[in-house]
Protein backbone atom coordinates (compact mmCIF):
# COMPACT_ATOMS: atom_id res chain seq x y z
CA UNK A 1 0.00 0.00 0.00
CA UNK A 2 1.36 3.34 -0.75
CA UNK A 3 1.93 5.98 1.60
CA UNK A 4 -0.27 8.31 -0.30
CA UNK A 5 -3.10 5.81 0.16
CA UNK A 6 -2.15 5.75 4.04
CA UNK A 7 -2.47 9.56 3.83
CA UNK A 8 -6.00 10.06 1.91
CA UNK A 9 -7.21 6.69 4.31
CA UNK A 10 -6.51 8.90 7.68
CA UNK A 11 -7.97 12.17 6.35
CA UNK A 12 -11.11 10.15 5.39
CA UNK A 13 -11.61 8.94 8.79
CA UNK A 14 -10.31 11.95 10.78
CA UNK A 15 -12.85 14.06 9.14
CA UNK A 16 -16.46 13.42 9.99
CA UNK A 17 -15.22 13.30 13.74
CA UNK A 18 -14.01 17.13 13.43
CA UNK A 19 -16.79 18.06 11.22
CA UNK A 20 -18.64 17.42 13.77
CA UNK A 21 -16.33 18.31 17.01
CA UNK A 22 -18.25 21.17 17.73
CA UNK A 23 -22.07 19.90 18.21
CA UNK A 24 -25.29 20.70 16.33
CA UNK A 25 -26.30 23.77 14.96
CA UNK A 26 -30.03 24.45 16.71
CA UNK A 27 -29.24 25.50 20.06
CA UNK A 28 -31.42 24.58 23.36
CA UNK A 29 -34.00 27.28 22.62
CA UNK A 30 -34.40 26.58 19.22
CA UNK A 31 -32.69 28.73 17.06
CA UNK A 32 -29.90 28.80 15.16
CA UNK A 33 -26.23 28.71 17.04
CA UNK A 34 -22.88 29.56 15.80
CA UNK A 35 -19.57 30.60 17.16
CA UNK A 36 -18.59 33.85 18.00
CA UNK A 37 -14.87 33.91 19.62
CA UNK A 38 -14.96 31.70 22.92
CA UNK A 39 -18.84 31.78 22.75
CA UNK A 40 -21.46 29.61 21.54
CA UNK A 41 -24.39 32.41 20.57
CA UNK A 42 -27.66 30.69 19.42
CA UNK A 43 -30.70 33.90 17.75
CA UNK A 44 -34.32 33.18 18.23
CA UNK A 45 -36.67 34.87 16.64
CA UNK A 46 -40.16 35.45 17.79
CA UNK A 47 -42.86 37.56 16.86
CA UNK A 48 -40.65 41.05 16.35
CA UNK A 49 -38.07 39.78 19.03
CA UNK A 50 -34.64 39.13 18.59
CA UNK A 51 -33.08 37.28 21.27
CA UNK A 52 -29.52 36.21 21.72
CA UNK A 53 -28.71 33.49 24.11
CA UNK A 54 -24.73 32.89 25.56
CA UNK A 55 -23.20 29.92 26.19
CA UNK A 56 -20.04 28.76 26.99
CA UNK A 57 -17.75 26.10 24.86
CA UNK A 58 -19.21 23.64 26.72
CA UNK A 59 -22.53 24.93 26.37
CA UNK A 60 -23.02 26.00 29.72
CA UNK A 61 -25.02 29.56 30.18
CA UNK A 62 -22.82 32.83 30.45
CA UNK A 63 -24.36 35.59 32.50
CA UNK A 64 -24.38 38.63 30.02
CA UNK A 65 -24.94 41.24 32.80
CA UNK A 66 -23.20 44.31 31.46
CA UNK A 67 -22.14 43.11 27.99
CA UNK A 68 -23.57 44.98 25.00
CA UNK A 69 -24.73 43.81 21.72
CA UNK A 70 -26.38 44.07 18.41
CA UNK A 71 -28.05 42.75 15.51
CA UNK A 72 -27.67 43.39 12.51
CA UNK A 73 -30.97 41.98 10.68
CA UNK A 74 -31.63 41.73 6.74
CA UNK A 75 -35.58 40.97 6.30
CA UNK A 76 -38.02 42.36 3.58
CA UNK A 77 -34.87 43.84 1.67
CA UNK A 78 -34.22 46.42 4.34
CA UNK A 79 -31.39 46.52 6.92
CA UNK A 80 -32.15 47.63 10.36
CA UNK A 81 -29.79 47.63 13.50
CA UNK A 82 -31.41 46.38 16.28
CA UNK A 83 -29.91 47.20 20.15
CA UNK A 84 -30.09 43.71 22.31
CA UNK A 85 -29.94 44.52 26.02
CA UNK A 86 -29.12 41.74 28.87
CA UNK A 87 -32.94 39.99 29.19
CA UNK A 88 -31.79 37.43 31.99
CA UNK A 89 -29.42 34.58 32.49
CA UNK A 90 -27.65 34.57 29.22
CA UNK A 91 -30.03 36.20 27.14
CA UNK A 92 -29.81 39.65 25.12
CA UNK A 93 -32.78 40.98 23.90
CA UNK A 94 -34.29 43.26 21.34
CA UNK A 95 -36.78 44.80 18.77
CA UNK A 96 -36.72 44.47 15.03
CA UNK A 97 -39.92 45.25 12.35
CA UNK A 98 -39.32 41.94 10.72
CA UNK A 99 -43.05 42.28 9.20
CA UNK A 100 -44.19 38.75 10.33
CA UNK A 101 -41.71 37.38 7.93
CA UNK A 102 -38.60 35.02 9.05
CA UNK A 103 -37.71 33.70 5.72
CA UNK A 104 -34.69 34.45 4.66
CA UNK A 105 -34.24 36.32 6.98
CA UNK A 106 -30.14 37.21 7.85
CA UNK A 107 -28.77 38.55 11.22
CA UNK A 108 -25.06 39.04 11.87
CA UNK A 109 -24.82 39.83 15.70
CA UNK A 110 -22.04 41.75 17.71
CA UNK A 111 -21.66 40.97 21.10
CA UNK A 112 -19.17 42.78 23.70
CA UNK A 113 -18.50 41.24 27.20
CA UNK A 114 -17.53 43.23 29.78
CA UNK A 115 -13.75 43.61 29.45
CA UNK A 116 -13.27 41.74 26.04
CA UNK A 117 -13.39 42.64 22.20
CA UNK A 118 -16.21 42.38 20.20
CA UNK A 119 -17.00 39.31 18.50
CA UNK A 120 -19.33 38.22 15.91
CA UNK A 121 -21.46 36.07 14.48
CA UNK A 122 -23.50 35.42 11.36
CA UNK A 123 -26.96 33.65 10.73
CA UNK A 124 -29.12 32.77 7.74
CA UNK A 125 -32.73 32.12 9.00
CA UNK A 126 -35.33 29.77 7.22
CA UNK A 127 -38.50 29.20 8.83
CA UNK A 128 -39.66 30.63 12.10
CA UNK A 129 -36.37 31.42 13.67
CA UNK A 130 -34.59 28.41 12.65
């Protein structure tokens, strides 16, 4: 066997485990998580609401009492910036006119805890939220 062969045989079954190293992509509440710098941030929206929930790497709730953060929400071919204040535990919450539509809807949030950079995270909605 050639060492090439050895090569592409160890990348083939090295690579589902890290595709999926980092967990599914619905968080607890529903919505749609991604990374953002040491965070797991999952967006959940509801009605006009646009709630961002905080976790940990290892998913565990971060208490977002004084961090700041917003939303940057694409729906109905208009951009609005929406302000997310702390809302409890590890959530952020705010207001958007999202018009009763969540199709394709796209959010890229900012968050800022206390004492750390910014970080970011993007989003691509389908139905309801998810």
């Amino acid at each position: 066997m050639k060492f090439s062969t050895l090569l592409l045989a160890a990348a083939l079954f090295t690579a589902p485990g890290t595709a999926f190293a980092d967990g599914p992509k619905i968080g607890p509440n529903g919505g749609q998580r991604a990374d953002a710098g040491p965070y797991h941030v999952e967006v959940v929206l509801k009605g006009n609401d646009v709630v961002l929930y905080v976790t940990d790497g290892a998913d565990k709730p971060v208490d977002v009492t004084g961090a700041k953060a917003e939303a940057t929400v694409l729906a109905n071919k208009q951009t609005q910036k929406v302000a997310l204040e702390p809302a409890g535990a590890n959530a952020l919450k705010g207001q958007a006119n999202l018009g009763g539509a969540h199709d394709s809807v796209k959010v890229v949030t900012a968050l800022t805890m206390p004492g750390q950079k910014p970080v970011q995270a993007r989003f691509e909605m389908g139905h309801a939220g998810h």
